[in-house]
C-alpha atoms as a PDB file:
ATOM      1  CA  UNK A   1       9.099  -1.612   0.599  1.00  0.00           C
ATOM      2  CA  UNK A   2       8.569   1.035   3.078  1.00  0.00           C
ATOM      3  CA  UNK A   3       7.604   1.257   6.586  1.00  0.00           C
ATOM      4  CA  UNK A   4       5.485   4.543   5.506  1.00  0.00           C
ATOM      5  CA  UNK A   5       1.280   4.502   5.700  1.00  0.00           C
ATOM      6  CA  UNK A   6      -1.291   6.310   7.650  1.00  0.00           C
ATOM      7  CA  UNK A   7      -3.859   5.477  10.125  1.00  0.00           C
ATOM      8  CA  UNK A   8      -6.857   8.466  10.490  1.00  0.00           C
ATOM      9  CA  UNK A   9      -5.200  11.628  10.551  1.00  0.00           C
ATOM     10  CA  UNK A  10      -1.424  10.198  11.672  1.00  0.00           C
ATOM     11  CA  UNK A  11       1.006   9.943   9.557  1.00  0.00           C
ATOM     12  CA  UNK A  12       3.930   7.225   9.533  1.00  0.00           C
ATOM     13  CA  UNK A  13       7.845   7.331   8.593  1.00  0.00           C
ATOM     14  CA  UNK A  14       9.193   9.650   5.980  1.00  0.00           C
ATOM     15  CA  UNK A  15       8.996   9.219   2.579  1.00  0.00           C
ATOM     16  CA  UNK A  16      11.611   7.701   0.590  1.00  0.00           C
ATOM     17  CA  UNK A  17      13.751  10.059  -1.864  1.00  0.00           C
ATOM     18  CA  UNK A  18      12.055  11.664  -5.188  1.00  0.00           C
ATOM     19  CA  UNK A  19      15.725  10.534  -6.341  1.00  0.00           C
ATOM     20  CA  UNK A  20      15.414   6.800  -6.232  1.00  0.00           C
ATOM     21  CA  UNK A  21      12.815   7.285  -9.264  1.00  0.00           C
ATOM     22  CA  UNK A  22      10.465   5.168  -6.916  1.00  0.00           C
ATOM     23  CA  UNK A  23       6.109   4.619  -8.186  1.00  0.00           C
ATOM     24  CA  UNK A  24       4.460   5.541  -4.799  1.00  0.00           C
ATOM     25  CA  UNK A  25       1.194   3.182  -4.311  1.00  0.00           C
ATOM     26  CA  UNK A  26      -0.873   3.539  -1.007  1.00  0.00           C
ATOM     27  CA  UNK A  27      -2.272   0.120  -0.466  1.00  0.00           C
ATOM     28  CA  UNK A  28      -5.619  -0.053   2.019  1.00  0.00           C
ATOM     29  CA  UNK A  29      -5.203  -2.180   5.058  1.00  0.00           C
ATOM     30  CA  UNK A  30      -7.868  -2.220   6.471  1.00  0.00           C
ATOM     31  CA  UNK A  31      -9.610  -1.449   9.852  1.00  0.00           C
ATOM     32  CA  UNK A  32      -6.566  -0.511  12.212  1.00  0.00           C
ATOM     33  CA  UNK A  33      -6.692  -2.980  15.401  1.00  0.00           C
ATOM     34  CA  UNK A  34      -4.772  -0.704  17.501  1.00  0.00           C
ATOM     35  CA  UNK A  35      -7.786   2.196  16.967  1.00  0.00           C
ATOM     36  CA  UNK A  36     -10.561  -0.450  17.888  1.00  0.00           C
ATOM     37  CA  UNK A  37      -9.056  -1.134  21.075  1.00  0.00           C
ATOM     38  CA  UNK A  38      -8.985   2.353  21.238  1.00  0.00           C
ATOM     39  CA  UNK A  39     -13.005   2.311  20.570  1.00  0.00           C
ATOM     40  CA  UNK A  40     -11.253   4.487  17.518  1.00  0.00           C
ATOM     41  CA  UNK A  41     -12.555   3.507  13.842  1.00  0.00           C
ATOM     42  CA  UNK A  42      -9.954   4.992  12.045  1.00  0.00           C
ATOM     43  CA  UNK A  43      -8.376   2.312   8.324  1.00  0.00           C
ATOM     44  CA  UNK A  44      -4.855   2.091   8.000  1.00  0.00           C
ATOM     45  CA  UNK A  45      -3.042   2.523   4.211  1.00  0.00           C
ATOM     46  CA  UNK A  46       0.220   1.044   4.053  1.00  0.00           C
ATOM     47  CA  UNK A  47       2.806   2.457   1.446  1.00  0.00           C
ATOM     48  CA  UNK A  48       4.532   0.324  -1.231  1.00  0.00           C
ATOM     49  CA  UNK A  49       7.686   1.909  -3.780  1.00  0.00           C
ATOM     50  CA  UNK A  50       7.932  -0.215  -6.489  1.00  0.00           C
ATOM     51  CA  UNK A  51      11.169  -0.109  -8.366  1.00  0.00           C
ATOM     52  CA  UNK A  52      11.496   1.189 -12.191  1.00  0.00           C
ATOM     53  CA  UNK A  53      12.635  -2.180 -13.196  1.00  0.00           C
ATOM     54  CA  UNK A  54       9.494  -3.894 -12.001  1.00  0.00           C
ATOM     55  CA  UNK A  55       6.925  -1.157 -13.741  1.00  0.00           C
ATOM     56  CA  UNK A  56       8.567  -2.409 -16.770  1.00  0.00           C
ATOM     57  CA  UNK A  57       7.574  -5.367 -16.014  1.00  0.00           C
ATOM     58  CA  UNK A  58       3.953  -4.962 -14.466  1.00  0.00           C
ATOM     59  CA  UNK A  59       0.673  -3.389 -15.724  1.00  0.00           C
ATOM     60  CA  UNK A  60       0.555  -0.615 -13.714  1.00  0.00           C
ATOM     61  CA  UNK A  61      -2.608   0.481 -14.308  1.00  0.00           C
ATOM     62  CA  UNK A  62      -4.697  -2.844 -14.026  1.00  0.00           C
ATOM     63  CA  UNK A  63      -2.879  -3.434 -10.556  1.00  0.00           C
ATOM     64  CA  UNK A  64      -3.693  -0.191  -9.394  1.00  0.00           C
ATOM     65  CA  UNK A  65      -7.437  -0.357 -11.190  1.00  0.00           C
ATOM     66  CA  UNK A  66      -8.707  -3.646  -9.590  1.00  0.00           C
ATOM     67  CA  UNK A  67      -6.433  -4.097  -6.687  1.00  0.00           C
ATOM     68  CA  UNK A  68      -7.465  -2.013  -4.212  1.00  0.00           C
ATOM     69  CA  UNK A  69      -7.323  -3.757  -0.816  1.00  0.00           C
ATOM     70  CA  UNK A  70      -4.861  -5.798   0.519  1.00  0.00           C
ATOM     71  CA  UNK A  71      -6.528  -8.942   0.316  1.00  0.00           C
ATOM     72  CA  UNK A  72      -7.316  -8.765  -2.844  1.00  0.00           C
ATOM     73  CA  UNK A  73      -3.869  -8.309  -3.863  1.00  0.00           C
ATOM     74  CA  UNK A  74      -2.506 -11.052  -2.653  1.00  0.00           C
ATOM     75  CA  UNK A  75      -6.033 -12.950  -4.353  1.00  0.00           C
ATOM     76  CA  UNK A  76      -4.309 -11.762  -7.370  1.00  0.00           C
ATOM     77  CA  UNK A  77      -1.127 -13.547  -6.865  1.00  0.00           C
ATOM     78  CA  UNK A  78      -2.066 -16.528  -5.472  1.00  0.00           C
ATOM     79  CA  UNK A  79      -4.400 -16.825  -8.679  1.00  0.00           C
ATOM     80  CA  UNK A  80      -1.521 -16.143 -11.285  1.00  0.00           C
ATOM     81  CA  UNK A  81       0.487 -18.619  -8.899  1.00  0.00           C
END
């Protein structure tokens, strides 16, 4: 994992090296609490490198088809438990 993401229009960390051969996913967080306080509405996406070991593993493209909020990954897991 990264500490990498975005909230509005800011962008956080770097991302990691084209090298390491790492699958990018952007992951929605949902509504970012710091923004609200703000009286912002601005989401937050955080990043996620997933290693070529685990694609090899993993259906790629059914995690990234259905999965698209946080919550609902972890739904996912718990469910395959």
């Amino acid at each position: 994992m990264s500490f990498d993401g975005r909230t509005g229009h800011k962008t956080y960390g770097s991302p990691l090296p084209e090298h390491l051969n790492l699958k990018k996913i952007e992951i929605y967080a949902g509504r970012s609490s710091q923004a609200t306080l703000l009286n912002r509405e601005e989401f937050t996406y955080e990043v996620i490198y997933l290693s070529p070991a685990l694609l090899e593993k993993i259906d790629l493209q059914k995690i990234t088809r259905m999965q698209t909020h946080q919550t609902e990954l972890f739904a996912h897991e718990q469910s395959n438990g």
